[in-house]
N, C-alpha and C. Protein backbone atom coordinates (compact mmCIF):
# COMPACT_ATOMS: atom_id res chain seq x y z
N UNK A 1 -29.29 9.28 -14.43
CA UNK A 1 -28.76 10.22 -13.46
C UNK A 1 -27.28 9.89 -13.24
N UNK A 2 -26.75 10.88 -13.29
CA UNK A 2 -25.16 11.22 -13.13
C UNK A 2 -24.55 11.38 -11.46
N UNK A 3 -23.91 10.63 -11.00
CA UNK A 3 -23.97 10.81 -9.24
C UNK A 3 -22.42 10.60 -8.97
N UNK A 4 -21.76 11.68 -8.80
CA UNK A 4 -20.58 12.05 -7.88
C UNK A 4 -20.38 11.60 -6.52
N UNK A 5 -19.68 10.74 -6.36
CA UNK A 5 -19.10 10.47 -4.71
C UNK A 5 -17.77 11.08 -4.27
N UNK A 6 -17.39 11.81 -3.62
CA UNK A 6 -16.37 12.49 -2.94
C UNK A 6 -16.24 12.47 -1.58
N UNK A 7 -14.80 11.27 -1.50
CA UNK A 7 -15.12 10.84 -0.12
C UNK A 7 -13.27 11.22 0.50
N UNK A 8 -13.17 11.04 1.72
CA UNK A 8 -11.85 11.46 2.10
C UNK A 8 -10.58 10.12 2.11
N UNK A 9 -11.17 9.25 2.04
CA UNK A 9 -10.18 8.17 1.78
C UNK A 9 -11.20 6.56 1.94
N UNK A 10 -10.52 6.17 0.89
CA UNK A 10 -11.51 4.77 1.15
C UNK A 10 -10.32 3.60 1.26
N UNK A 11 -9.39 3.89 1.92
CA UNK A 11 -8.59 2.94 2.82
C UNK A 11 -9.45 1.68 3.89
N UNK A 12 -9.15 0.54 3.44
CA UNK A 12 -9.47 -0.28 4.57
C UNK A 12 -9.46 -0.31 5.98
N UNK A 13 -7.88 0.22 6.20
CA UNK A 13 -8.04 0.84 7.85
C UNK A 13 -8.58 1.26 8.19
N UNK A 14 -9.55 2.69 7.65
CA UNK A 14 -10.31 3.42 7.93
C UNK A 14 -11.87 2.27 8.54
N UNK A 15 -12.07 1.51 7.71
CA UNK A 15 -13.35 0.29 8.21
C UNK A 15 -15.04 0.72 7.18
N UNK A 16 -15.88 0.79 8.22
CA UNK A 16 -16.96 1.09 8.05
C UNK A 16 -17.49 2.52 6.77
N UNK A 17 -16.81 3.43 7.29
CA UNK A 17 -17.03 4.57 6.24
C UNK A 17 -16.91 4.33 5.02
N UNK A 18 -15.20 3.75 4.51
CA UNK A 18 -14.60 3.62 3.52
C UNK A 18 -16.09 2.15 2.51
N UNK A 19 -16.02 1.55 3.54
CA UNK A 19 -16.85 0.18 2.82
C UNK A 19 -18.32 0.87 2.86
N UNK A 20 -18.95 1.62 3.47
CA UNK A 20 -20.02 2.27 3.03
C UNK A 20 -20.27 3.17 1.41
N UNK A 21 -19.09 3.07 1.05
CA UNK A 21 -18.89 4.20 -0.13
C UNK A 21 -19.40 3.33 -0.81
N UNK A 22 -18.60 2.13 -0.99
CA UNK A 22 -18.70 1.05 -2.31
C UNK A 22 -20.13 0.77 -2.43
N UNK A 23 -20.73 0.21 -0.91
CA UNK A 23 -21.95 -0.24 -0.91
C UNK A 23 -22.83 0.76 -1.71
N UNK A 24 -22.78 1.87 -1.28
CA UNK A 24 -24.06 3.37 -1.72
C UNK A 24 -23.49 3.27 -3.67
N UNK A 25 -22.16 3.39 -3.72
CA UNK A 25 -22.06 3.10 -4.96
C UNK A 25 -23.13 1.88 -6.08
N UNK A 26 -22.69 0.64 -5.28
CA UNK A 26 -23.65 -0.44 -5.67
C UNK A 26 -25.06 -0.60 -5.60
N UNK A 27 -25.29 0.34 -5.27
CA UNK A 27 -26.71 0.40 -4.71
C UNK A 27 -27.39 1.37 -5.45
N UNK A 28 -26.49 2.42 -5.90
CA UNK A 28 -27.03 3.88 -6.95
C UNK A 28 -27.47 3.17 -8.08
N UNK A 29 -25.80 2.59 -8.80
CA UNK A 29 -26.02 1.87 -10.07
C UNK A 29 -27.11 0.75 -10.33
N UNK A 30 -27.50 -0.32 -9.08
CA UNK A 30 -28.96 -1.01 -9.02
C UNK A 30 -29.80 -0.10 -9.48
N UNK A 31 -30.05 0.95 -9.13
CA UNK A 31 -31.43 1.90 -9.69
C UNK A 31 -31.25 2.40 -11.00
N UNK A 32 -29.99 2.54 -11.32
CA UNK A 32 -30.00 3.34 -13.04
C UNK A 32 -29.27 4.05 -12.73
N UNK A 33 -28.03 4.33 -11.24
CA UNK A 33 -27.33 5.85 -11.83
C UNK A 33 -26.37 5.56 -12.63
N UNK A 34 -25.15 6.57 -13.16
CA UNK A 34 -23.88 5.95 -13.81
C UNK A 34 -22.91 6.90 -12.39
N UNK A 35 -22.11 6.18 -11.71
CA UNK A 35 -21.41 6.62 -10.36
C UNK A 35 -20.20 6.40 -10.60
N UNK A 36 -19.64 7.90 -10.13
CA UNK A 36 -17.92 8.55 -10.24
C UNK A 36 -17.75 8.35 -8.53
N UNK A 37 -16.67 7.83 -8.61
CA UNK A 37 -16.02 8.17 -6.81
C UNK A 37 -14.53 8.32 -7.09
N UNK A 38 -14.35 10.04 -5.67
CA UNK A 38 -13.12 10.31 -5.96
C UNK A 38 -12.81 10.28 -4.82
N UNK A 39 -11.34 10.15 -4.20
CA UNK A 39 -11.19 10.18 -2.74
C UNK A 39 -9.34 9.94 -3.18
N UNK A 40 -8.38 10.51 -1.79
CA UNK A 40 -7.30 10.20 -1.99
C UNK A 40 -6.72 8.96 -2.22
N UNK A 41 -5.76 8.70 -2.08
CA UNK A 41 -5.28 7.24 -1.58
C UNK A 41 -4.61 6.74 -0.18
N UNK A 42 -5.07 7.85 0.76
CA UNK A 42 -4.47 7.23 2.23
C UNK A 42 -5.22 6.00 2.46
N UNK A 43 -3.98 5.70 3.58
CA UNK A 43 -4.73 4.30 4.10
C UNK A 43 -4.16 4.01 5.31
N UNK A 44 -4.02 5.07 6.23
CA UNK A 44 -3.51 5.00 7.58
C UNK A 44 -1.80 5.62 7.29
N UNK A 45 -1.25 4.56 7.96
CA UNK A 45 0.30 5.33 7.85
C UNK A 45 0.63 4.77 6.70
N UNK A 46 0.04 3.71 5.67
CA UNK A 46 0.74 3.71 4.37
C UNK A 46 -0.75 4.15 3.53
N UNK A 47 0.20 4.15 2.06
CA UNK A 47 -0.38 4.62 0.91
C UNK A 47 -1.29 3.60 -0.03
N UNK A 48 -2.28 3.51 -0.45
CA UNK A 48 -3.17 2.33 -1.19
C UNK A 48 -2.21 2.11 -2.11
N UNK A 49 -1.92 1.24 -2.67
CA UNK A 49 -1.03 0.79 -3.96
C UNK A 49 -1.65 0.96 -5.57
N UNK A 50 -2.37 2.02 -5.74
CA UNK A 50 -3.80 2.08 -6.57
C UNK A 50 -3.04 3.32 -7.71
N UNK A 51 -3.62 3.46 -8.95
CA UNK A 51 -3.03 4.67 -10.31
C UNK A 51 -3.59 5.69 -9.63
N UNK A 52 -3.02 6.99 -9.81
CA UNK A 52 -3.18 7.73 -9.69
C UNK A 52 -3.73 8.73 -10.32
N UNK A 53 -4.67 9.92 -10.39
CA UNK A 53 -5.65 10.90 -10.96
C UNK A 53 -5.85 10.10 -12.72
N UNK A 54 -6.34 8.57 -12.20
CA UNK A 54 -6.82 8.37 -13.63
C UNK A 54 -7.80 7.46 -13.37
N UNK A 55 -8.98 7.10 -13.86
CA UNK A 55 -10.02 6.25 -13.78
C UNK A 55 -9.78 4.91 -13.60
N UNK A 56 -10.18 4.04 -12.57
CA UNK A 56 -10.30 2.63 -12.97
C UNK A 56 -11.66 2.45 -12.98
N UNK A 57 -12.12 1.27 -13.95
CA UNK A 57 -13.32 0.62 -13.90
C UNK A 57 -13.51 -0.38 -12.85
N UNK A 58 -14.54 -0.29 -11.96
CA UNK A 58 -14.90 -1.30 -11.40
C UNK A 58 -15.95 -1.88 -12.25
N UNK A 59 -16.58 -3.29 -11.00
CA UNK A 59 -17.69 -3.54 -11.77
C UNK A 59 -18.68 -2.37 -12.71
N UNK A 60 -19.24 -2.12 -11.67
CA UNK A 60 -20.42 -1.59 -12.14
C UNK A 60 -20.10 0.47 -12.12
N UNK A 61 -18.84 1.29 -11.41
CA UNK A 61 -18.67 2.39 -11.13
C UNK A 61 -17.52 2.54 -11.70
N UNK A 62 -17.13 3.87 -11.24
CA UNK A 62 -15.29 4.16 -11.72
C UNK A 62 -15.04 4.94 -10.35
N UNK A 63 -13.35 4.51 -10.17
CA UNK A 63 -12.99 5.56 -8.93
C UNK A 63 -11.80 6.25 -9.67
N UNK A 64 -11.58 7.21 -8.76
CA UNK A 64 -10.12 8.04 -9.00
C UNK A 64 -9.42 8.57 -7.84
N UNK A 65 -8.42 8.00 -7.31
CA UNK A 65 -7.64 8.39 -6.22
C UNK A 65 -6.90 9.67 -6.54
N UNK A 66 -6.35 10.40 -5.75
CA UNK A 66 -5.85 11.60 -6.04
C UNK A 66 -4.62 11.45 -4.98
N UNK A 67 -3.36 11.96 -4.81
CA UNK A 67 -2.52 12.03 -3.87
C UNK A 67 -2.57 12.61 -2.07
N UNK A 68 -2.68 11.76 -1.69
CA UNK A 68 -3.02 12.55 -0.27
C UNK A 68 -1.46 13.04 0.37
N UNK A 69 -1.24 14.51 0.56
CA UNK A 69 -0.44 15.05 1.52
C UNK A 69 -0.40 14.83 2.61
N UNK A 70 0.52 13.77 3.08
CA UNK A 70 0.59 14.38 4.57
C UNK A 70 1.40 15.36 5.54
N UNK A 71 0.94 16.31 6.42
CA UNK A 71 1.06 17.00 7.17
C UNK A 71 1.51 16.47 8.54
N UNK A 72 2.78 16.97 8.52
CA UNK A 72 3.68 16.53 9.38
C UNK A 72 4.28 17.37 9.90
């Protein structure tokens, strides 16, 4: 099984939400999924220091940050 995560930012500032992603991530791939997570790169008033609209491998998943606009 193929399992998409699309989340709004997995910034540390953010706390609990952001670290819930990884966990559900780690937890899919335990059962057999293969898991994509996409989410911007905010991270409060600064920017994650992370590549942009291209895959990294984690352990066991891949993420892809995308540019977050801010609206000002």
């Amino acid at each position: 099984m193929r399992v998409l995560i699309v989340a709004a930012a997995l910034g540390p500032v953010y706390g609990g939400p952001s670290k819930t992603v990884f966990e559900l991530a780690k937890a899919l791939v335990k059962e057999g999924a293969s898991v994509d997570i996409v989410a911007t790169h905010a991270n409060g008033a600064a920017d994650l220091d992370v590549p942009l609209m291209s895959w990294i491998s984690e352990l066991d998943y891949r993420v892809q940050y995308f540019p977050y606009l801010k609206m000002e």
